[in-house]
C-alpha atoms as a PDB file:
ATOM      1  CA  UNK A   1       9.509  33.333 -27.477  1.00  0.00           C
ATOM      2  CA  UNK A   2       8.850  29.680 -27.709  1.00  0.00           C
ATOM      3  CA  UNK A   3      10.019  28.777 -24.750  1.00  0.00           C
ATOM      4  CA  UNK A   4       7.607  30.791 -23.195  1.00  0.00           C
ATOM      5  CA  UNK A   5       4.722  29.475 -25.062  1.00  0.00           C
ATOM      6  CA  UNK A   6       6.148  26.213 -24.100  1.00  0.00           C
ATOM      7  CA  UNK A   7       5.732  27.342 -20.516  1.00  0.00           C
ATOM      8  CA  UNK A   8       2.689  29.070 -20.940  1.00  0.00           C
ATOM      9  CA  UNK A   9       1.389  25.926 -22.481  1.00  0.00           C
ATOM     10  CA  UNK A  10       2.249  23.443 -20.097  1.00  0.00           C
ATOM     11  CA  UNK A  11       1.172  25.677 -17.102  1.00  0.00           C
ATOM     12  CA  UNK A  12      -2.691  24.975 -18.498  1.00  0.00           C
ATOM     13  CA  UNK A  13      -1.933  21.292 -19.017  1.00  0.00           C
ATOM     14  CA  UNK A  14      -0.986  20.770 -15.387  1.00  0.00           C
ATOM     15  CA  UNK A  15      -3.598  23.109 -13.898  1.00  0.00           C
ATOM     16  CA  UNK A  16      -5.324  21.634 -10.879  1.00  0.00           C
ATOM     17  CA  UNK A  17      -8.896  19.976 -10.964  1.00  0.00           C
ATOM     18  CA  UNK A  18     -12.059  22.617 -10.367  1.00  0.00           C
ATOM     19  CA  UNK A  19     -11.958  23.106  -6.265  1.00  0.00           C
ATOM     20  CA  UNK A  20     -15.748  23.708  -6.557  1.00  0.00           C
ATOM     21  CA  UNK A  21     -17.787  24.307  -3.202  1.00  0.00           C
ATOM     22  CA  UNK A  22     -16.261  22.298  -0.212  1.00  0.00           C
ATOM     23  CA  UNK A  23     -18.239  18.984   1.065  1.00  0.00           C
ATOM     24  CA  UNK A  24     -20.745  19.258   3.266  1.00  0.00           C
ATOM     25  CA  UNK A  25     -19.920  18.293   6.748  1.00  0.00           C
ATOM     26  CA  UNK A  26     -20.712  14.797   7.547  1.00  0.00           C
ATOM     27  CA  UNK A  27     -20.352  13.624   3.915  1.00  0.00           C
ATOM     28  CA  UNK A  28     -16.705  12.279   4.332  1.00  0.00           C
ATOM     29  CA  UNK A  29     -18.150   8.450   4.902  1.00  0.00           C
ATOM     30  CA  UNK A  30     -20.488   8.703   1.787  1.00  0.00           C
ATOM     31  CA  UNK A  31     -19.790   6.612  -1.071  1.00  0.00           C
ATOM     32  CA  UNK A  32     -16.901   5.115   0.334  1.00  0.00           C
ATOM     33  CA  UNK A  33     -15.382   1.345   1.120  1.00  0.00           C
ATOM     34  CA  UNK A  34     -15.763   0.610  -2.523  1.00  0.00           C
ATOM     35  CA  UNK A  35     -13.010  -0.910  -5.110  1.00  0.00           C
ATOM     36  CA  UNK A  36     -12.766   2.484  -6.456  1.00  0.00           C
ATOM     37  CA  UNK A  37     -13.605   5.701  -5.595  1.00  0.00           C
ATOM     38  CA  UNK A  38     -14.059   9.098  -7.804  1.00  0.00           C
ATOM     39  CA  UNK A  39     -14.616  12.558  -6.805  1.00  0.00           C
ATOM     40  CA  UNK A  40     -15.122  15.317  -8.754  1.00  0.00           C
ATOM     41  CA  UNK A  41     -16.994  18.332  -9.484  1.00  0.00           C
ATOM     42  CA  UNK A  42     -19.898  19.231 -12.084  1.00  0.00           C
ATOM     43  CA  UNK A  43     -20.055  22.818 -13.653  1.00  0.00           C
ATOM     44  CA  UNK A  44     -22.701  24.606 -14.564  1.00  0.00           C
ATOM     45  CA  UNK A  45     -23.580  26.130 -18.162  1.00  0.00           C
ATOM     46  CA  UNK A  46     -20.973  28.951 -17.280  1.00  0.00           C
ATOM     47  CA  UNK A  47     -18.024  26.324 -16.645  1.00  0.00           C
ATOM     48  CA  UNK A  48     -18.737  27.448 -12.954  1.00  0.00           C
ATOM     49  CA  UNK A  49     -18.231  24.361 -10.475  1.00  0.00           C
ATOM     50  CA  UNK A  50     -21.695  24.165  -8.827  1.00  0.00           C
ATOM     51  CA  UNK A  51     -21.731  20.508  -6.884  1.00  0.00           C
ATOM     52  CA  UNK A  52     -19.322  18.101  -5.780  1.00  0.00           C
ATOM     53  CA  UNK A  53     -19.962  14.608  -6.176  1.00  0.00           C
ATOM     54  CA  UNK A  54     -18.404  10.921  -5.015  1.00  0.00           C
ATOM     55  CA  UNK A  55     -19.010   7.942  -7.170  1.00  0.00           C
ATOM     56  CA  UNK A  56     -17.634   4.755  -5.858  1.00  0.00           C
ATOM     57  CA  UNK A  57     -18.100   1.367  -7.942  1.00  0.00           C
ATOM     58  CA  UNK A  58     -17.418  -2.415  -7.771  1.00  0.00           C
ATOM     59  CA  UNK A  59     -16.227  -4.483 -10.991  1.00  0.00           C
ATOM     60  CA  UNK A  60     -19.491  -6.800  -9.207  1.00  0.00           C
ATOM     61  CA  UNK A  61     -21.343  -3.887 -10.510  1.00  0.00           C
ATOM     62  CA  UNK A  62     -22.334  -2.637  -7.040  1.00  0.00           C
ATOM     63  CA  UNK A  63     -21.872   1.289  -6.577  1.00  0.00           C
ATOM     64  CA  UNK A  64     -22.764   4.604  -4.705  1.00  0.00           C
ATOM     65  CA  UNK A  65     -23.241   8.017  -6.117  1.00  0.00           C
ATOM     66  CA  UNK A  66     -23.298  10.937  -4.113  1.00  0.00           C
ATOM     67  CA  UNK A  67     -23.750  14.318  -4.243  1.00  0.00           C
ATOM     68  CA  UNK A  68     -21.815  16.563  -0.915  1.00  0.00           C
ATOM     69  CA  UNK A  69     -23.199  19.999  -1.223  1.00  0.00           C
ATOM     70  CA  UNK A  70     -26.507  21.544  -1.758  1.00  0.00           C
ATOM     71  CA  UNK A  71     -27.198  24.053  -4.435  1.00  0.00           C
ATOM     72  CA  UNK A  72     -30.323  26.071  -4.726  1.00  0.00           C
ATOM     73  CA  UNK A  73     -29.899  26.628  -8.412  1.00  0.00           C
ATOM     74  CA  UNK A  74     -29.799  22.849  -9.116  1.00  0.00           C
ATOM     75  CA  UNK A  75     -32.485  22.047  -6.957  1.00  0.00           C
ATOM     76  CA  UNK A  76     -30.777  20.283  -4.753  1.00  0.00           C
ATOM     77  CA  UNK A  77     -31.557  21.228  -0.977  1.00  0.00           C
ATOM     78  CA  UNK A  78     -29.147  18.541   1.130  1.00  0.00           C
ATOM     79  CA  UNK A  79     -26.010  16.251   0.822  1.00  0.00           C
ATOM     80  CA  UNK A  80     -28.019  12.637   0.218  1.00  0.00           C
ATOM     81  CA  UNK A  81     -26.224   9.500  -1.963  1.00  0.00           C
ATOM     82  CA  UNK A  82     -27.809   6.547  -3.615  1.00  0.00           C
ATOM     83  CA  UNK A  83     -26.890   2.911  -4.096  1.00  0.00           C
ATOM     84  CA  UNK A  84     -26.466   1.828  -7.503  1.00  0.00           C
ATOM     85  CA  UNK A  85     -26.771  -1.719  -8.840  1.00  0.00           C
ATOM     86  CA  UNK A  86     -25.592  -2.271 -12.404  1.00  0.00           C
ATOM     87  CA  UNK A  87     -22.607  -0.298 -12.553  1.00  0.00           C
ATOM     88  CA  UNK A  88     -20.847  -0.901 -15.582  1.00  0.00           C
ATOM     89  CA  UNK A  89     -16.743  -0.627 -16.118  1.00  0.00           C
ATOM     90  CA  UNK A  90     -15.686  -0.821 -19.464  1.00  0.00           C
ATOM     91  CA  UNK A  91     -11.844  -0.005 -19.979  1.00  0.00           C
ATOM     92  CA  UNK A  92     -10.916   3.746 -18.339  1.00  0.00           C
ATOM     93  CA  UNK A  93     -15.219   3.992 -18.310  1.00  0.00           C
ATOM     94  CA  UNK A  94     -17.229   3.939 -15.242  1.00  0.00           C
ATOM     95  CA  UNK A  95     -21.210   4.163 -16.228  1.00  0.00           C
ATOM     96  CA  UNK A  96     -24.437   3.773 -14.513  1.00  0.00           C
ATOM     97  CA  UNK A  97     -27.878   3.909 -16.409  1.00  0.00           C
ATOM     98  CA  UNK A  98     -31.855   3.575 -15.412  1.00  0.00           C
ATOM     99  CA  UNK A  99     -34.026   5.101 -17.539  1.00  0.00           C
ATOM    100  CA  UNK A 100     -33.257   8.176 -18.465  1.00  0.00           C
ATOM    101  CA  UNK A 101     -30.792   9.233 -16.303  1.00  0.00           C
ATOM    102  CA  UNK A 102     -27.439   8.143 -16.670  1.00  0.00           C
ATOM    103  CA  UNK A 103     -23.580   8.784 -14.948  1.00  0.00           C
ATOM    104  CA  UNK A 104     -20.657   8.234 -16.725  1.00  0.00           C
ATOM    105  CA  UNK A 105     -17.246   9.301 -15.331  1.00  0.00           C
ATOM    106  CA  UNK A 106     -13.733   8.762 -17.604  1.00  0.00           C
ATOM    107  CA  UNK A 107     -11.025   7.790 -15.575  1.00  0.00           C
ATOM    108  CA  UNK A 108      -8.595   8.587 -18.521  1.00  0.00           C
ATOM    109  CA  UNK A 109      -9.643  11.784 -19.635  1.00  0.00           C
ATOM    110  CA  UNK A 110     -10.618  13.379 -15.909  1.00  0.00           C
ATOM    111  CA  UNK A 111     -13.945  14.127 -17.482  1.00  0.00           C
ATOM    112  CA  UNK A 112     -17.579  13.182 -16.571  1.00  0.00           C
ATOM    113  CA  UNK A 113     -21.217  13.354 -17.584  1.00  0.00           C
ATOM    114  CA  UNK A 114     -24.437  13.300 -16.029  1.00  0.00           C
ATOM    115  CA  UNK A 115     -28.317  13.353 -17.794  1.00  0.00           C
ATOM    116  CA  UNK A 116     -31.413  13.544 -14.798  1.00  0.00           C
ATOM    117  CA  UNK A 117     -34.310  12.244 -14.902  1.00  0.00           C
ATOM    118  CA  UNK A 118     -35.657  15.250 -16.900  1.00  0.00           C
ATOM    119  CA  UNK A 119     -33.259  14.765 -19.522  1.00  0.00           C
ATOM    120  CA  UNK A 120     -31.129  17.947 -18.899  1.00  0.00           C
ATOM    121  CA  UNK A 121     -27.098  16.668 -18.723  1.00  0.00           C
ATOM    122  CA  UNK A 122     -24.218  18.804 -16.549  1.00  0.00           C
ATOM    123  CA  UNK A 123     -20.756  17.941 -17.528  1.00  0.00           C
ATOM    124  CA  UNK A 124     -18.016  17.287 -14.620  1.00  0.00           C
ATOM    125  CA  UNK A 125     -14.235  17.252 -14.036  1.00  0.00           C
ATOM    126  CA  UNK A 126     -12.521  14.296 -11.931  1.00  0.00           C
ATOM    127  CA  UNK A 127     -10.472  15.041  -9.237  1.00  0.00           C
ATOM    128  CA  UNK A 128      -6.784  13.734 -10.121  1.00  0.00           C
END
């Protein structure tokens, strides 16, 4: 019996990342040419994955969010990215703030945050 548990448990551990909806087509060159590059997926309040996303960053503090899909529900209607001054990398941390909103993504732990303009915050998983 516990060496099925044992199996049981390390099946979760090593479960793959979130798939999530595919890129858009014509988003492969977003966000990209940077020192590092993250992709991911956030979920929505249901753990559902609802949008992908590419974040690449520059320890000059230079960086590029972007989001690949659209989703209705999130009111996002296109694929679009922005360019980010003032990203900040702190150990395993990768964080970008102005204002309000804020993006931080945890190279260690896979896991990732994001708070809009409005103040409302989705949660995301890093692809590994």
């Amino acid at each position: 019996m516990k060496r099925v548990f044992a199996a049981m448990s390390f099946a979760l551990l090593v479960q793959p990342a979130l798939a999530g909806p595919n890129p858009a087509k014509g988003t492969d060159h977003l966000c990209t040419g940077f020192q590092e590059t993250l992709e991911g997926v956030w979920v929505d309040e249901n753990n559902r994955p609802a949008l992908r996303f590419r974040f690449g960053s520059d320890r000059n503090g230079v960086g590029c969010y972007a989001w690949l899909n659209s989703n209705p529900n999130w009111n996002i209607e296109a694929p679009g990215a922005l360019i980010l001054d003032r990203v900040r990398w702190n150990g395993g941390l990768r964080s970008f703030k102005a204002g309000v909103a804020e993006l931080v993504f945890d190279t260690q732990s896979g896991g990732a945050r994001l708070v809009n303009l409005q103040g409302n915050e989705a949660r995301g998983i890093l692809d590994q």
